[in-house]
Protein backbone atom coordinates (compact mmCIF):
# COMPACT_ATOMS: atom_id res chain seq x y z
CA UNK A 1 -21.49 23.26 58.86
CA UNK A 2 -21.08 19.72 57.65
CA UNK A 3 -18.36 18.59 54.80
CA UNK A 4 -21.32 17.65 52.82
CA UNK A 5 -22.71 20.90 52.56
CA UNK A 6 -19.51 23.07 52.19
CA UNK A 7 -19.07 20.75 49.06
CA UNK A 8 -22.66 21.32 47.48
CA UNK A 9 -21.43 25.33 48.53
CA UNK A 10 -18.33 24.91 46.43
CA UNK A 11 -20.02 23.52 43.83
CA UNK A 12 -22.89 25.69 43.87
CA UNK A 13 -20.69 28.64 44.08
CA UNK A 14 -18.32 27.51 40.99
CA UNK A 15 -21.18 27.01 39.30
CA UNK A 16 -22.36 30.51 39.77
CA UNK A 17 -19.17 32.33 38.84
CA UNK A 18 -19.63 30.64 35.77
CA UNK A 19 -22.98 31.62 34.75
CA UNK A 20 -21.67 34.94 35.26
CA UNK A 21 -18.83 34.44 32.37
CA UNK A 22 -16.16 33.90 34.19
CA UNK A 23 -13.12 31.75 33.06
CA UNK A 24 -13.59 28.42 33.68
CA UNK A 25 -10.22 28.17 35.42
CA UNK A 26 -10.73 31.35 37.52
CA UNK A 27 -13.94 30.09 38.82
CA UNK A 28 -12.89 26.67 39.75
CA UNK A 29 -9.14 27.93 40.95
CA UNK A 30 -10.96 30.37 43.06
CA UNK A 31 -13.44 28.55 44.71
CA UNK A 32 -10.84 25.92 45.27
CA UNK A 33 -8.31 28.28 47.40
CA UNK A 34 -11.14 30.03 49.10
CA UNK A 35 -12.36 27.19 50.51
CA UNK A 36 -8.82 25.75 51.47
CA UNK A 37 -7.85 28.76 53.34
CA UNK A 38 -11.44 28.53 54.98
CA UNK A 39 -11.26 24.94 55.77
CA UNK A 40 -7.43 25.23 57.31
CA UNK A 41 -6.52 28.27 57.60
CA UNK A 42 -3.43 30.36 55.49
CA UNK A 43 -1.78 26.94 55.02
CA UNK A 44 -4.77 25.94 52.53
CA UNK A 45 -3.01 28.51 50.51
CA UNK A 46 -0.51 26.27 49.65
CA UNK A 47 -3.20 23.91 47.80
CA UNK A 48 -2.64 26.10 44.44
CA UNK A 49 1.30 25.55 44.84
CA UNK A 50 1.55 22.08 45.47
CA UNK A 51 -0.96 21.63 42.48
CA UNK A 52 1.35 23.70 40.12
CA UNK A 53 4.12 21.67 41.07
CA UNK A 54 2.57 18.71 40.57
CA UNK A 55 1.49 19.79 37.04
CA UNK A 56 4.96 20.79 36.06
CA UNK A 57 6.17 18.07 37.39
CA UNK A 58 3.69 15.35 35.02
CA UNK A 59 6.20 14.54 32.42
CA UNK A 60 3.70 13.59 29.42
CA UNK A 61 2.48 17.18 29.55
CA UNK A 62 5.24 17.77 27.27
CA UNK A 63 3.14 16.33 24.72
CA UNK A 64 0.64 18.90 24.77
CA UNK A 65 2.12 22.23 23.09
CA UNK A 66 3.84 19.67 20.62
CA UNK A 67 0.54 18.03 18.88
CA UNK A 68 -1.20 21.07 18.77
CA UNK A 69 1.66 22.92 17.22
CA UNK A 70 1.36 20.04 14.62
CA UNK A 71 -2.11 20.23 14.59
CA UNK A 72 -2.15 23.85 13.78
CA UNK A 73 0.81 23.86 11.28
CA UNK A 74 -0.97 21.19 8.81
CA UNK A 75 -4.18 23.52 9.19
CA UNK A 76 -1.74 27.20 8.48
CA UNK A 77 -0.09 25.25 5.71
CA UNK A 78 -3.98 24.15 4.35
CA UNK A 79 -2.42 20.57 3.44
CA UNK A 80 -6.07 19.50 4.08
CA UNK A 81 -7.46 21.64 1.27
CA UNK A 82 -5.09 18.31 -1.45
CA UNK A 83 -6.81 16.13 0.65
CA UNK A 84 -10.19 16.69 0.12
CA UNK A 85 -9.40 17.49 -3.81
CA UNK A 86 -8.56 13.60 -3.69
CA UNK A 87 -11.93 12.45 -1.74
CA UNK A 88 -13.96 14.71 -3.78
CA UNK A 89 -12.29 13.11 -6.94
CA UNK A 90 -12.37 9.46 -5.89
CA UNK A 91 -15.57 9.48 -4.10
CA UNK A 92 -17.35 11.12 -6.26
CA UNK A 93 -18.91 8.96 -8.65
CA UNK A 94 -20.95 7.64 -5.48
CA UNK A 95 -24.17 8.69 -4.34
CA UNK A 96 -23.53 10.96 -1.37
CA UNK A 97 -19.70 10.60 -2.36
CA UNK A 98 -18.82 13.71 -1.36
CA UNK A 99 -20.47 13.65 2.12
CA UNK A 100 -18.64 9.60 2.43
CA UNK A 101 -15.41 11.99 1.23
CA UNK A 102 -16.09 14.40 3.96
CA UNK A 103 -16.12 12.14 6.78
CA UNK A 104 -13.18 10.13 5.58
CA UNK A 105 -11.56 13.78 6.05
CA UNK A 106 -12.43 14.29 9.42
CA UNK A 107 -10.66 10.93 10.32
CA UNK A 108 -7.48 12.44 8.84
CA UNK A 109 -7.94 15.40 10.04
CA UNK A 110 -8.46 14.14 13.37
CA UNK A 111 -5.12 11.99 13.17
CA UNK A 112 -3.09 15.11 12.51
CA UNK A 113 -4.56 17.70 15.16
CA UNK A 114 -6.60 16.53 18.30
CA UNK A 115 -9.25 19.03 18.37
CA UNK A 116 -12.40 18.90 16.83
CA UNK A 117 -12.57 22.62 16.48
CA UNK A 118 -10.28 22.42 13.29
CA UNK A 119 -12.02 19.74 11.72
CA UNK A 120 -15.31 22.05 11.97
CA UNK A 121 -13.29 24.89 10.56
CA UNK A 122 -11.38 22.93 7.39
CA UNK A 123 -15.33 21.24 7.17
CA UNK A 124 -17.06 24.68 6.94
CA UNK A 125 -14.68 26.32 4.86
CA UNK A 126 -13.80 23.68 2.36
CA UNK A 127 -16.16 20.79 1.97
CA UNK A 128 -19.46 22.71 3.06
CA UNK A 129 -19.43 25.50 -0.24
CA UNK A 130 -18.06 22.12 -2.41
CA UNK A 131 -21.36 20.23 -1.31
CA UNK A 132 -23.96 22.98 -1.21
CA UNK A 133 -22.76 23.72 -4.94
CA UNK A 134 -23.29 20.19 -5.70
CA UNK A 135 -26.77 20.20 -4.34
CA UNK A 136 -26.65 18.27 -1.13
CA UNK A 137 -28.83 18.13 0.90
CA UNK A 138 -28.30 20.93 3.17
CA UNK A 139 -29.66 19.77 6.56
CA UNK A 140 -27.61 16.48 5.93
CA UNK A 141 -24.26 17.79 5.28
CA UNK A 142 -24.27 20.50 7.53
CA UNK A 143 -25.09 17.29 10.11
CA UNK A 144 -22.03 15.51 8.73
CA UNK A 145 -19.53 18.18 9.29
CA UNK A 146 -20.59 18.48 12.70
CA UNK A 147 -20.70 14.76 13.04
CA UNK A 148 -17.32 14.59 11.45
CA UNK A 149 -15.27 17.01 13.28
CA UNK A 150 -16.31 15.49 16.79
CA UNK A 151 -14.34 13.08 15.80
CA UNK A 152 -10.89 15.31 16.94
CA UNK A 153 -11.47 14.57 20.32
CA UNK A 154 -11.61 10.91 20.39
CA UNK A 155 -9.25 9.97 17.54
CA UNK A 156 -5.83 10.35 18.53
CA UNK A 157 -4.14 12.57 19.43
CA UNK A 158 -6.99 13.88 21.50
CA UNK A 159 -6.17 16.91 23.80
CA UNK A 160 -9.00 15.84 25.87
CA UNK A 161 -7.74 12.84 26.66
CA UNK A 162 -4.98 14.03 27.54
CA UNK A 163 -6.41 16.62 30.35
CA UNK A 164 -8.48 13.25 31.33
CA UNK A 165 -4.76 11.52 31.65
CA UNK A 166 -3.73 14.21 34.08
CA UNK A 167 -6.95 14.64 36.02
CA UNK A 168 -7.64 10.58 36.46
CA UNK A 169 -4.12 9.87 36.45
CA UNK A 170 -3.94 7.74 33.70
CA UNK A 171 -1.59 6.45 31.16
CA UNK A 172 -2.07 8.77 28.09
CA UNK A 173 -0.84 6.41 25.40
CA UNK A 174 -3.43 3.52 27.15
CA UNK A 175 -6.71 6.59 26.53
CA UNK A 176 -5.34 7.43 22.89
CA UNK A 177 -4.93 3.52 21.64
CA UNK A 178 -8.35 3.13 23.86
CA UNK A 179 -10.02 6.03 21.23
CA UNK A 180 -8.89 4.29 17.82
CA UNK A 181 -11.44 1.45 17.40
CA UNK A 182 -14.63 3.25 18.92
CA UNK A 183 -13.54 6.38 16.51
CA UNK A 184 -13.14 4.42 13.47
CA UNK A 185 -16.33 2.35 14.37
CA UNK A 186 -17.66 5.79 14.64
CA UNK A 187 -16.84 7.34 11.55
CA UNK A 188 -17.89 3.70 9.79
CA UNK A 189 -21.60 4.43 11.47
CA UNK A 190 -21.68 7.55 9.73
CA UNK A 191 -20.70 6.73 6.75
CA UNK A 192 -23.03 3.82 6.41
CA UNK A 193 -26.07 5.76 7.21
CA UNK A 194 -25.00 8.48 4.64
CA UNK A 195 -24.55 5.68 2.08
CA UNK A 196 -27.78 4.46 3.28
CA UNK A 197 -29.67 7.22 3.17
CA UNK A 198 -28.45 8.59 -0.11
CA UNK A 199 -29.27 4.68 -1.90
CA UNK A 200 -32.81 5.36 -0.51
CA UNK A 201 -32.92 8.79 -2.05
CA UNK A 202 -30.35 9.56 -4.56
CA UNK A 203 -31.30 13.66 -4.04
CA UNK A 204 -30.09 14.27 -0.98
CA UNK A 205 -26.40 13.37 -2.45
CA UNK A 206 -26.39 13.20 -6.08
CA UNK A 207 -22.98 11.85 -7.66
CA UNK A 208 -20.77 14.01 -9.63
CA UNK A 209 -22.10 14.77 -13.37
CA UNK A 210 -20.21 12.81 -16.54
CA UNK A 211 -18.58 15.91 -17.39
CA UNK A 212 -16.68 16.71 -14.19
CA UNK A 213 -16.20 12.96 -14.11
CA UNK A 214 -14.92 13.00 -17.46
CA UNK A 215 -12.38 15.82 -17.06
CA UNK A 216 -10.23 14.37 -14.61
CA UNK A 217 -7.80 12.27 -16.29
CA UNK A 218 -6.99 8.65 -14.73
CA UNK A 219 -3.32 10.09 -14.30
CA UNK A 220 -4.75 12.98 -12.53
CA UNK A 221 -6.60 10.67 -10.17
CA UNK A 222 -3.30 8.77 -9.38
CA UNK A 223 -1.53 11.78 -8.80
CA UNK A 224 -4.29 13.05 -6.23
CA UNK A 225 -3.43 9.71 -4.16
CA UNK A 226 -0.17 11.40 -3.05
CA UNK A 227 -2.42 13.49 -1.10
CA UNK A 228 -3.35 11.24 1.15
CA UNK A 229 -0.07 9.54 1.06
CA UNK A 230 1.32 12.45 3.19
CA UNK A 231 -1.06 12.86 6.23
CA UNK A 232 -0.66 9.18 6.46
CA UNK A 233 2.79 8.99 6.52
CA UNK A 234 2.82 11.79 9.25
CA UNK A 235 0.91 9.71 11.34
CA UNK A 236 2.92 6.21 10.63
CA UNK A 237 5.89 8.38 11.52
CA UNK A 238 4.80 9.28 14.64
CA UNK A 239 2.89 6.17 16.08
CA UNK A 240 4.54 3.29 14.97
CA UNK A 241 7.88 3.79 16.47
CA UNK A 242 5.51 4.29 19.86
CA UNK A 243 3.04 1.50 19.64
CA UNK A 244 6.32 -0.28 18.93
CA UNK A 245 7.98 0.55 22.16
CA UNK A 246 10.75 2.33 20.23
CA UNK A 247 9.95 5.66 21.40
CA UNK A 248 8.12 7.13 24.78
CA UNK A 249 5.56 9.41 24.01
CA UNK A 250 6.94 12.26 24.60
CA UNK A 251 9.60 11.69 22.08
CA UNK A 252 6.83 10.67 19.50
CA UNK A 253 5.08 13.64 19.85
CA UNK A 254 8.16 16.01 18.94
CA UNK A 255 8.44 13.88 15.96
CA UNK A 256 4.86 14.79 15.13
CA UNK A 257 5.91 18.10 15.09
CA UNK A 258 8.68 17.69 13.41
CA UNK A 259 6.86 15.72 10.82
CA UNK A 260 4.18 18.27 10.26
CA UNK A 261 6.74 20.97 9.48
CA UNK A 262 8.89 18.91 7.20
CA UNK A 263 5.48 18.40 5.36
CA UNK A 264 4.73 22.05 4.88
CA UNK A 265 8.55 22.62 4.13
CA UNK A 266 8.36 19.92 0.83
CA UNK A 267 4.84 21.82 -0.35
CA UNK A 268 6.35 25.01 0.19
CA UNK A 269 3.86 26.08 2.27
CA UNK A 270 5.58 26.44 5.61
CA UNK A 271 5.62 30.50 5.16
CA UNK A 272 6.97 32.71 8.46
CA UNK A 273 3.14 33.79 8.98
CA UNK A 274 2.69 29.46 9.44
CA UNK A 275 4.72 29.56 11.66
CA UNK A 276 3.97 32.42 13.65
CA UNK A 277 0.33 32.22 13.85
CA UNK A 278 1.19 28.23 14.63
CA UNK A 279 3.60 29.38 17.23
CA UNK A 280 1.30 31.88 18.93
CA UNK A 281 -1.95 30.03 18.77
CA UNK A 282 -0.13 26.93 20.42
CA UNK A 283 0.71 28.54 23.21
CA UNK A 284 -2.35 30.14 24.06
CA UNK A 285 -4.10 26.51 23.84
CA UNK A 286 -1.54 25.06 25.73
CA UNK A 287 -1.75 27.99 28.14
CA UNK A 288 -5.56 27.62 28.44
CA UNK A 289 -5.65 23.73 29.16
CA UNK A 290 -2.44 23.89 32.09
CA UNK A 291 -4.55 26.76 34.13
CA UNK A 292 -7.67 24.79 33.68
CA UNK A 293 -5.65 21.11 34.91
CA UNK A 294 -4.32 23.36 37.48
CA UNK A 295 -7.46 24.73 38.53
CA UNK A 296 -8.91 21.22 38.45
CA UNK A 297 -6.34 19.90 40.33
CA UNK A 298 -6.81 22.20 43.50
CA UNK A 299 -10.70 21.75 43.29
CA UNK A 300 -10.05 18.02 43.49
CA UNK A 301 -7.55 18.10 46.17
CA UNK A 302 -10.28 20.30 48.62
CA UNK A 303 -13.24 17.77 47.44
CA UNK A 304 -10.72 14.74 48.35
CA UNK A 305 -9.78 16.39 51.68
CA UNK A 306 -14.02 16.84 52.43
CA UNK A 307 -14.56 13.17 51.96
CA UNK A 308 -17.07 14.18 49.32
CA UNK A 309 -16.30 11.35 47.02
CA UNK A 310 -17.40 8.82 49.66
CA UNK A 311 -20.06 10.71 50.48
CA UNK A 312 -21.56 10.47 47.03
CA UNK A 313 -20.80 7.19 46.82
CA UNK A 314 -22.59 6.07 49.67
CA UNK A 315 -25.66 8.79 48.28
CA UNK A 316 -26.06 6.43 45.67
CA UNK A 317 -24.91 2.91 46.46
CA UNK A 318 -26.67 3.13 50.04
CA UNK A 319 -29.31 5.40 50.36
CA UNK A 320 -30.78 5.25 46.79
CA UNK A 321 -29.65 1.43 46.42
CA UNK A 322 -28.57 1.92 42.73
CA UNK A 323 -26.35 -0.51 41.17
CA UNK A 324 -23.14 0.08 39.49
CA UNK A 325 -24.43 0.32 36.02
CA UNK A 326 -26.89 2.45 37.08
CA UNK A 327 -24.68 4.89 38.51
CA UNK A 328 -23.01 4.58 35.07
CA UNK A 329 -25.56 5.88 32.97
CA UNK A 330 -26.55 8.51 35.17
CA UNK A 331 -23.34 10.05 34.91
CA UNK A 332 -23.35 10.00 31.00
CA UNK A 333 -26.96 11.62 31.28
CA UNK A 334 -25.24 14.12 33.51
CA UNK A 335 -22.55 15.13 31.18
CA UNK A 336 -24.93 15.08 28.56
CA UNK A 337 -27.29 17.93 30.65
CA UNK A 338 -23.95 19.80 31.05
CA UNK A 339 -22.67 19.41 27.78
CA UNK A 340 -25.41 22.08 26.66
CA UNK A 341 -24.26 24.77 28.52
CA UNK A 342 -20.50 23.82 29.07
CA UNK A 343 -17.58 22.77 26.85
CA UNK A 344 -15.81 19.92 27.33
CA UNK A 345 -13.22 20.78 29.59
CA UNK A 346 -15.22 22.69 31.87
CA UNK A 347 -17.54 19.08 32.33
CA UNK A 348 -14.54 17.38 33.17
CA UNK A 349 -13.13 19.47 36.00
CA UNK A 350 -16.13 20.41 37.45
CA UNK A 351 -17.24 16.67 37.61
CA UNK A 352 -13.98 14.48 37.44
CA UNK A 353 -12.51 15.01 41.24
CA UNK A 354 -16.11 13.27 42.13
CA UNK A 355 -16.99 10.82 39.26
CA UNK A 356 -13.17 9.21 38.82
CA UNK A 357 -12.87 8.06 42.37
CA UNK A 358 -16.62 6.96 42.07
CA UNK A 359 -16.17 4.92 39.04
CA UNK A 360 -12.57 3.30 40.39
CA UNK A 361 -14.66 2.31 43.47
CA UNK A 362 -17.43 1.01 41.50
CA UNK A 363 -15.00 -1.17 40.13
CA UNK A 364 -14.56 0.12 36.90
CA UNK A 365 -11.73 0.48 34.36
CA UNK A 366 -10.81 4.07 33.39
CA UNK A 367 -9.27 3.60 30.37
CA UNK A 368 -12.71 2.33 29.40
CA UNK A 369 -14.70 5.50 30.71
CA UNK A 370 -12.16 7.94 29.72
CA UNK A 371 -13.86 6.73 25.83
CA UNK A 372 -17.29 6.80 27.70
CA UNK A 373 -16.87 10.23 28.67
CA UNK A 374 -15.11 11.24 25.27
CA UNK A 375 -17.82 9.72 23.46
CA UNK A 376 -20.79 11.47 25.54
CA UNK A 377 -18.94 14.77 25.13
CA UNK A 378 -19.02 14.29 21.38
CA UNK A 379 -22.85 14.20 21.76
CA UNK A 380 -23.07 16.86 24.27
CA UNK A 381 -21.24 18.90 21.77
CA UNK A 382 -24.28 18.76 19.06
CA UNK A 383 -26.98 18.88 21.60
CA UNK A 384 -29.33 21.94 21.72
CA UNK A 385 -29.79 24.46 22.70
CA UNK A 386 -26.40 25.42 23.81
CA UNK A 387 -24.23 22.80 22.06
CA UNK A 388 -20.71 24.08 20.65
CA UNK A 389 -20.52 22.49 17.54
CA UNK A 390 -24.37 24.22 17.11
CA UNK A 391 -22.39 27.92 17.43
CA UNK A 392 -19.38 27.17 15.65
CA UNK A 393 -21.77 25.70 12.36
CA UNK A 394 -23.71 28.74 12.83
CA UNK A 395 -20.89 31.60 12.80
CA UNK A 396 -19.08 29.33 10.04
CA UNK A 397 -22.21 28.16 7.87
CA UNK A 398 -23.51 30.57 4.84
CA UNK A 399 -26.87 32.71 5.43
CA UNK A 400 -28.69 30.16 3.45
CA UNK A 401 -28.60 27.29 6.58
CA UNK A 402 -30.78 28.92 9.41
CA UNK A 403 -30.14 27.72 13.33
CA UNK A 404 -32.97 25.27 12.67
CA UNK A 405 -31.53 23.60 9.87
CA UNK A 406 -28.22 23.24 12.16
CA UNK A 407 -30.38 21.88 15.20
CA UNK A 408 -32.47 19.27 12.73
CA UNK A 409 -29.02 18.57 11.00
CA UNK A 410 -27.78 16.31 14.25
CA UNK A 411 -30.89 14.39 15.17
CA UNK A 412 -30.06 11.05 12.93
CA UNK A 413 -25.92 11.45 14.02
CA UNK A 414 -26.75 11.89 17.66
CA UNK A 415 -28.54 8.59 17.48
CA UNK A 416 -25.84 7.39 15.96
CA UNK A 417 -23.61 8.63 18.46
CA UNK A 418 -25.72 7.22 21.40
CA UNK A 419 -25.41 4.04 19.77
CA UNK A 420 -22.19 3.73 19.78
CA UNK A 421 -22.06 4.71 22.94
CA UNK A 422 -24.55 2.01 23.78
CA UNK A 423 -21.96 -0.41 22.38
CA UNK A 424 -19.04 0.20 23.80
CA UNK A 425 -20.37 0.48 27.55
CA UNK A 426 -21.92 -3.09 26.50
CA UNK A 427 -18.62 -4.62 25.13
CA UNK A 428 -15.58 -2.74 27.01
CA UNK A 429 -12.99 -4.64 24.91
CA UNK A 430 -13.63 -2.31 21.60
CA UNK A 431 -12.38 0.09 23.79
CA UNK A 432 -9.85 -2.09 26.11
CA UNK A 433 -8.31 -4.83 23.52
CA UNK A 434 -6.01 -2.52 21.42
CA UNK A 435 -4.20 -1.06 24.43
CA UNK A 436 -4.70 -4.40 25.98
CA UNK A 437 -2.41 -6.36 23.41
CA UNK A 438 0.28 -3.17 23.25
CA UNK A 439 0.92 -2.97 26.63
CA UNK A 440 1.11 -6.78 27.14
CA UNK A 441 4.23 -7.10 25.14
């Protein structure tokens, strides 16, 4: 049998265990010893070993358990629930205020914990009964929060870019200042079509009545800046000595932590159930992610051993005589075909020991497609039928929003989305200037 097809075997075969609910790192760990110890014998056993050891021995790993044990702590302590008291105050007095508000959350949100799934939960459970009672528009808001929390895996400190880092060997700190300009230009997107959209009709958002407005004293509105004082602050404290060069990253992220407790400690929030439920649910995240980079990492050692990265590559640049941007896109429609059947992670190992190499020899930078591929997860998160964002609204979201109001929810932000994807594959440097002028000094 040729490499080529054991590889489309090993692929086909991963693919199967997977349809038949199996872990994503079991399947791809599996497939990737079996074949090993097929291909050369009992010493392909050693694949999984020499993986593990090269995982424990990636220093920036460290940074892992310590962000989302931040991330998780400002969630247990529900600092977020001040926070949106302040947008909801603030904002308002503004047609579709509150939705404006929401997103502005998410940002924050996303600053302080990495993974989108929190924004959707602090979104469902806090701003979604605020705007429903307000009458919003329910199609558009349930959009927003979905729209919104995406944002967690782009904004740093994404955990996905992170497993990206170790999979495509890349500089972590390079992918997170990389994610800052195309998330804010993001989350600016949104907002102006919600402010848009609500100028053209006022119903679908309707400001906050004189009476509420009325009943918060200016004094009260001052103090509710504090609010957002604090989640800032957390976030200055924790980048700026980094982006500086006063700190590695590793060291910034235990001051994250650190940060994020402190916080809890001055609102007396930071309660023995914080810290265990923070404690345990960090280190079955962290747990999760190392098998699956240590799954992906054997599966891309076998695939590099096959030659199957060349042979793609010559699939497409030689036989089917596509161009380098062509190959491009195709990938992002790809992830987007997976993305409704697959999470996140599970696109990136199954695809990354074949498309990293590709896009390296292409001639690519992959900084710049580690956003790519951030970016086209975020859509392949709110794409039907199997998106996740599309379960998690719908186990979170009150009787009164059906599936279909979820599914017509995402329509105008997934254009949105694809048009800011659309941007920064047509001007790299939104993605490539910040690191760019950090790491030139």
């Amino acid at each position: 049998m040729s490499y080529e097809w054991i590889a489309i075997l090993m692929f086909s075969t991963m693919m199967l265990m997977m349809m038949t609910g199996q872990r994503v790192f079991g399947a791809i760990g599996f497939v990737a010893v079996l074949a090993s110890v097929a291909l050369w014998g009992v010493g392909g056993s050693d694949l999984g070993f020499a993986a593990a050891m090269k995982l424990m021995k990636w220093y920036p790993l460290l940074t892992l358990p310590m962000f989302i044990f931040m991330g998780y702590v400002l969630s247990e302590a529900r600092l977020a629930d001040d926070l949106y008291r302040m947008f909801h105050v603030w904002f308002g007095p503004v047609p579709g205020g509150l939705a404006i508000g929401t997103i502005a959350l998410m940002v924050v949100i996303s600053a302080m914990n990495g993974l989108s799934v929190a924004g959707m939960a602090i979104g469902a459970t806090i701003a979604l009964p605020e705007l429903l009672k307000r009458n919003y528009d329910k199609r558009m808001v349930t959009g927003v929060i979905q729209a919104g929390s995406s944002l967690g895996i782009l904004v740093p400190p994404s955990v996905v870019l992170v497993l990206y880092a170790m999979i495509a060997r890349q500089p972590v700190g390079q992918l997170w200042l990389a994610g800052v300009i195309p998330g804010l230009m993001m989350a600016a997107m949104f907002i102006a079509y919600i402010a848009l959209r609500c100028r053209l009709n006022p119903a679908l958002g309707p400001t906050l009545s004189a009476e509420e407005r009325s009943a918060v004293s200016p004094a009260e509105k001052r103090r509710l800046l504090t609010a957002g004082i604090l989640p800032v602050l957390i976030f200055m404290v924790m980048m700026v000595p980094f982006v500086s060069g006063y700190t590695s990253l590793v060291e910034s992220s235990v001051i994250g932590a650190l940060a994020s407790v402190s916080a809890a400690v001055v609102k007396g929030r930071f309660t023995r159930q914080v810290f265990e439920t923070s404690t345990r649910e960090t280190l079955a995240v962290s747990c999760m992610f190392m098998w699956i980079i240590l799954a992906a990492l054997a599966f891309g050692a076998v695939f590099d051993g096959l030659g199957a990265v060349r042979a793609i590559e010559g699939f497409f640049i030689e036989r089917l005589g596509l161009s380098a941007w062509e190959i491009i896109i195709l990938m992002q429609l790809s992830y987007l075909i997976m993305g409704t059947f697959l999470d996140d992670t599970a696109m990136l190992v199954i695809v990354a020991p074949l498309y990293v190499p590709l896009v390296k020899a292409l001639g690519f930078d992959l900084i710049w497609y580690g956003v790519l591929y951030t970016i086209t997860c975020q859509i392949a998160y709110m794409t039907p039928p199997f998106g996740y964002n599309l379960f998690l609204m719908r186990a979170m979201a009150p009787r009164e929003i059906t599936i279909i109001d979820i599914y017509r929810s995402i329509v105008p932000f997934v254009g949105v989305m694809i048009l800011a994807l659309v941007l920064v594959m047509a001007f790299p440097d939104i993605a490539l200037w910040l690191p760019n002028h950090v790491y030139s000094k």
